[in-house]
N, C-alpha and C. Protein backbone atom coordinates (compact mmCIF):
# COMPACT_ATOMS: atom_id res chain seq x y z
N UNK A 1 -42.69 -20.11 -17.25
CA UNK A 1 -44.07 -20.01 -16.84
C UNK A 1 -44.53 -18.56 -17.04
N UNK A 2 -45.66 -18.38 -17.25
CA UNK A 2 -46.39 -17.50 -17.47
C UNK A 2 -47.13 -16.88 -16.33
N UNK A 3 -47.09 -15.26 -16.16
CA UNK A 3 -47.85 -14.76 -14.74
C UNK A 3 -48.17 -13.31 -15.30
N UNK A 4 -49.75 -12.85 -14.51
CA UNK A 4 -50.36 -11.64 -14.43
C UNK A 4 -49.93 -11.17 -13.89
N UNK A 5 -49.35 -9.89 -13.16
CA UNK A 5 -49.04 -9.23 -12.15
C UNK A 5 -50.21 -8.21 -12.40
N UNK A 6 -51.03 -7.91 -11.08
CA UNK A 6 -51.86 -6.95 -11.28
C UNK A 6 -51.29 -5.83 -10.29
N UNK A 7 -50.41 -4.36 -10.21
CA UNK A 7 -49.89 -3.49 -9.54
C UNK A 7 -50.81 -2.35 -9.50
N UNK A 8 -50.51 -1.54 -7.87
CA UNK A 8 -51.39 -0.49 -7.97
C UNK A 8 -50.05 0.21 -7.77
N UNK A 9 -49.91 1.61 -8.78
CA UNK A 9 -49.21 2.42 -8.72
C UNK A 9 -48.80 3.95 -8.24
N UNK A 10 -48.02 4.14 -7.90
CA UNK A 10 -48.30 6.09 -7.61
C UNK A 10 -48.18 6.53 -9.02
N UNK A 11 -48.96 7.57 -8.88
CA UNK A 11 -49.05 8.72 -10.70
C UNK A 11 -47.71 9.21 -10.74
N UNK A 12 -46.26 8.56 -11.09
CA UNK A 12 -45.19 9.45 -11.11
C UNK A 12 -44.32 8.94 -12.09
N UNK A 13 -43.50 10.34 -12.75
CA UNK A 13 -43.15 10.18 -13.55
C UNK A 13 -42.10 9.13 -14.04
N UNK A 14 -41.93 7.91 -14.25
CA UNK A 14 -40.83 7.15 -14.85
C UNK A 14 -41.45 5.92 -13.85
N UNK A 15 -42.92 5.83 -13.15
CA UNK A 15 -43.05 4.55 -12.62
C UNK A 15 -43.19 3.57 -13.92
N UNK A 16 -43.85 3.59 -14.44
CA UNK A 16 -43.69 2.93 -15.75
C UNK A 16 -42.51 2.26 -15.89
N UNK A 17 -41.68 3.02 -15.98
CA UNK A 17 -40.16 1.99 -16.52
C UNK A 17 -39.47 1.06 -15.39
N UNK A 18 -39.62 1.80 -14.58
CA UNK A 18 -39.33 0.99 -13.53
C UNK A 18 -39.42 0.03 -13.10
N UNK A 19 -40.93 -0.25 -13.19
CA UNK A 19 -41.54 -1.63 -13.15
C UNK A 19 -41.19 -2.49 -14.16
N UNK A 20 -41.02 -1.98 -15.27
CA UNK A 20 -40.80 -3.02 -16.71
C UNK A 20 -39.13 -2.90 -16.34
N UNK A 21 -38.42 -2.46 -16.17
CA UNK A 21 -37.27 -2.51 -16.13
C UNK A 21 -36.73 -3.76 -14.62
N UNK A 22 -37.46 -3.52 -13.69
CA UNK A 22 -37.71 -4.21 -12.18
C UNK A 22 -37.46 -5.66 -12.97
N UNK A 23 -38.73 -5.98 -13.77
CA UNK A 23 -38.96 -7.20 -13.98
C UNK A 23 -37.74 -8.24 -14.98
N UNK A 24 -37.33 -7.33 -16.09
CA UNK A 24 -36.51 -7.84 -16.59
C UNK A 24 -35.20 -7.83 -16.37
N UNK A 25 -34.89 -6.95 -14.60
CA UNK A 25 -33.77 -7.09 -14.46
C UNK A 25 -33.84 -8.88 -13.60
N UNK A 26 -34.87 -9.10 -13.09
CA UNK A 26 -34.75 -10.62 -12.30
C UNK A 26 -35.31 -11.41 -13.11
N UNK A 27 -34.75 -11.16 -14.68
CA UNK A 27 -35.04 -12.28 -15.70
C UNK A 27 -36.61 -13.20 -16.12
N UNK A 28 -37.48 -11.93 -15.84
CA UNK A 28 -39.00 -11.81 -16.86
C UNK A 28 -38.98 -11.17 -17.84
N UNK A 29 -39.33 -12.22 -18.62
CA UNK A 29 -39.62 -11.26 -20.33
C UNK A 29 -41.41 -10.87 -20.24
N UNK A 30 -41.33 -9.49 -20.42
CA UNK A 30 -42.72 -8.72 -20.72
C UNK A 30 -43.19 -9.20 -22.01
N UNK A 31 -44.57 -9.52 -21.77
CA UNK A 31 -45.11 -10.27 -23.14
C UNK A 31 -46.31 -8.59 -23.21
N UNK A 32 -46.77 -8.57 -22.60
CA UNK A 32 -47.99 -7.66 -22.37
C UNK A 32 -48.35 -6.62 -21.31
N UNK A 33 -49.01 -5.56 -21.50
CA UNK A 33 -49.28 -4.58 -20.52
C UNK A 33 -50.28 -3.76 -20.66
N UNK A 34 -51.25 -3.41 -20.08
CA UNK A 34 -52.64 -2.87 -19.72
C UNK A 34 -52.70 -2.26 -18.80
N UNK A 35 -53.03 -0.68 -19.00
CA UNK A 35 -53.26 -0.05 -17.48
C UNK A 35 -54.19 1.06 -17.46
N UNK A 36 -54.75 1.83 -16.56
CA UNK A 36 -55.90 2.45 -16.57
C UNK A 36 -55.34 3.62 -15.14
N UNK A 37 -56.18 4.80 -15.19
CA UNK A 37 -55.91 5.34 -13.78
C UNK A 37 -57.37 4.78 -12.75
N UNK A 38 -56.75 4.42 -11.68
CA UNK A 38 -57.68 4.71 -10.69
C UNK A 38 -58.36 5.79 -10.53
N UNK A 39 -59.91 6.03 -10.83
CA UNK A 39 -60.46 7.21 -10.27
C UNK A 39 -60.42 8.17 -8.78
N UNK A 40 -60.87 6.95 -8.41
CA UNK A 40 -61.40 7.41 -7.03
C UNK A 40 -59.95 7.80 -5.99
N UNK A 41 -58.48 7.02 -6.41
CA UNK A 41 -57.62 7.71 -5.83
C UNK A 41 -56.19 8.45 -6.23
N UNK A 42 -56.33 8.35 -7.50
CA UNK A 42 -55.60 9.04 -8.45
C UNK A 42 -54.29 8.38 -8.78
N UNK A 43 -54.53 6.55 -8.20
CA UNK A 43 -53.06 6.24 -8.72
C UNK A 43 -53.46 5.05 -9.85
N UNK A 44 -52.52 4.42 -10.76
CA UNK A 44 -52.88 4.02 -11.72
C UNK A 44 -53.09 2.11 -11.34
N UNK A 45 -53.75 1.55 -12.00
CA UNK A 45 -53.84 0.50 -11.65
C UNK A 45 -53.52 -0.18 -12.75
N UNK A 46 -52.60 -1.65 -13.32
CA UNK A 46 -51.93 -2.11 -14.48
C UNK A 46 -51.54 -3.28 -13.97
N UNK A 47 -51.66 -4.09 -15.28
CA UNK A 47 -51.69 -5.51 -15.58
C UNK A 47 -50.39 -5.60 -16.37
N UNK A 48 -49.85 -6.25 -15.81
CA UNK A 48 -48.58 -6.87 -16.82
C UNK A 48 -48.13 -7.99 -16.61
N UNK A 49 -48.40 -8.92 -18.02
CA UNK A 49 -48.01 -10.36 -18.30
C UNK A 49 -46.43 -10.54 -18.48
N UNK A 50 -45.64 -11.94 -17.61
CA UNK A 50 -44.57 -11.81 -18.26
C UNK A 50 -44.17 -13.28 -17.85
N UNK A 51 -42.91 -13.65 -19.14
CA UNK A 51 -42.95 -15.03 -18.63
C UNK A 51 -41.50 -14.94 -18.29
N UNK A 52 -41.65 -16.58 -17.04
CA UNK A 52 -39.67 -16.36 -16.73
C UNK A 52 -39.77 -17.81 -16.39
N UNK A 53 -38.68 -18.27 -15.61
CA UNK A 53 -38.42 -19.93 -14.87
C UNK A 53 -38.06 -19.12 -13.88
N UNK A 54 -37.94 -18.13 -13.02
CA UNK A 54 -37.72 -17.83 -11.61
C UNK A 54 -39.09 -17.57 -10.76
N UNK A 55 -38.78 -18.09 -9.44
CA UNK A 55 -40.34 -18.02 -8.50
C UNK A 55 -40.90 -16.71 -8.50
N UNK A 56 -42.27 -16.91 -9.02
CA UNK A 56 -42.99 -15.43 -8.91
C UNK A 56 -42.65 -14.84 -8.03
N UNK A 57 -42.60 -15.04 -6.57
CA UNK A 57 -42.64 -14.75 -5.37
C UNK A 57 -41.39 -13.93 -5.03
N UNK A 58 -40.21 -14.27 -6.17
CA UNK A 58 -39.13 -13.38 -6.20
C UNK A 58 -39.24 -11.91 -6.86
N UNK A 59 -40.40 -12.23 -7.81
CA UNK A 59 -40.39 -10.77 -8.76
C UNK A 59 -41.22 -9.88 -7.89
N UNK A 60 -42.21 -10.63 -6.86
CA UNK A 60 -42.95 -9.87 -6.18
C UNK A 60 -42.79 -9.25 -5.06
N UNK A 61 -41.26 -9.80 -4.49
CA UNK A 61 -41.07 -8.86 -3.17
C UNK A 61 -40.20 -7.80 -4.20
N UNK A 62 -39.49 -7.91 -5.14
CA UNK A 62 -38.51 -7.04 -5.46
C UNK A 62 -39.68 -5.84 -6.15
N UNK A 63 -40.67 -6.49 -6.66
CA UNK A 63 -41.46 -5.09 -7.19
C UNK A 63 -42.18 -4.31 -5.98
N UNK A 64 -42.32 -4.67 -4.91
CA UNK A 64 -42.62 -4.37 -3.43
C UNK A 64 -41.42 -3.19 -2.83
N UNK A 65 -40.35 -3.52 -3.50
CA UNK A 65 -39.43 -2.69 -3.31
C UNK A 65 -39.65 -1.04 -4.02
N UNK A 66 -40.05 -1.12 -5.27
CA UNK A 66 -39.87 0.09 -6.35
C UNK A 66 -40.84 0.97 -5.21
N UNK A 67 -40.52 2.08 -5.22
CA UNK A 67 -41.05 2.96 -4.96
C UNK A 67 -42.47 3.61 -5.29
N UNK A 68 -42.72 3.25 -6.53
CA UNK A 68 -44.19 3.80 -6.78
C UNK A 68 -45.20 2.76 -6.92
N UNK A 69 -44.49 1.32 -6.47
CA UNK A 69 -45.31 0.63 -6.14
C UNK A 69 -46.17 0.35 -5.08
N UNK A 70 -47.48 0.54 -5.00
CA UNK A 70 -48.00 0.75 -3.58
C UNK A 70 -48.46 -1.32 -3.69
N UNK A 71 -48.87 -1.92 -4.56
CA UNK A 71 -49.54 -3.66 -4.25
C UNK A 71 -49.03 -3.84 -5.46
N UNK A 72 -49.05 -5.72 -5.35
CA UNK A 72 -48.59 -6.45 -6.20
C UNK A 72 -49.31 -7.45 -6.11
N UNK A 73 -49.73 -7.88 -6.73
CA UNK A 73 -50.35 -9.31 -6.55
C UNK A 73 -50.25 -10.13 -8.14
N UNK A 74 -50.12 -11.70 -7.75
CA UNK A 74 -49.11 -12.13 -9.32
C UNK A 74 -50.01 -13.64 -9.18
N UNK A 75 -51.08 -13.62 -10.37
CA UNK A 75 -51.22 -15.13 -10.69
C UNK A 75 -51.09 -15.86 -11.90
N UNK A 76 -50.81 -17.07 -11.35
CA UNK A 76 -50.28 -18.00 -12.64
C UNK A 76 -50.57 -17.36 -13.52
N UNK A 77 -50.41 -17.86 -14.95
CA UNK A 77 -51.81 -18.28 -16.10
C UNK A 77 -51.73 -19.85 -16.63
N UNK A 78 -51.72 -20.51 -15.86
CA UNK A 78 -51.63 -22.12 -16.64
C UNK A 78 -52.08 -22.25 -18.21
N UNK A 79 -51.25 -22.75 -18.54
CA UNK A 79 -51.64 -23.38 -19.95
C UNK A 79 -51.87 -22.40 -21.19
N UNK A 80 -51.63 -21.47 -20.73
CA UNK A 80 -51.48 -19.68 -21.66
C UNK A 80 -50.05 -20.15 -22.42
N UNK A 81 -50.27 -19.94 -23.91
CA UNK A 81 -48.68 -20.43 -24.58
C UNK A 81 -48.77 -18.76 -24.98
């Protein structure tokens, strides 16, 4: 199945990998990624698509874990091949 994760991040150096690394260690393959800084509070805000057969809900407490993750929030995409 296929899922958005939309994360708000801290500005630090190697959050980036972390997160992509987070995900494919609990067996999500990264299809896609989009990200922008937050203005108004200087941390970055990013979209990353990825598909797996394990419950979203697993990738989302463990990315809750990373450190420069401040939110997570993860929806489907039905019918997205």
């Amino acid at each position: 199945m296929r899922y958005r994760l939309d994360l708000v991040l801290k500005p630090a150096e190697g959050a980036l990998t972390r997160v992509i690394g987070m995900a494919e260690r609990r067996g999500f393959t990264p299809q896609s990624i989009n990200g922008e800084p937050a203005s108004e509070d200087g941390r970055w805000r990013l979209q990353l698509v990825v598909d797996g057969q394990r419950p979203a809900e697993t990738l989302r407490l463990q990315m809750l874990k990373v450190y420069d993750c401040v939110s997570v929030e993860i929806t489907p995409m039905e019918g997205v091949l």
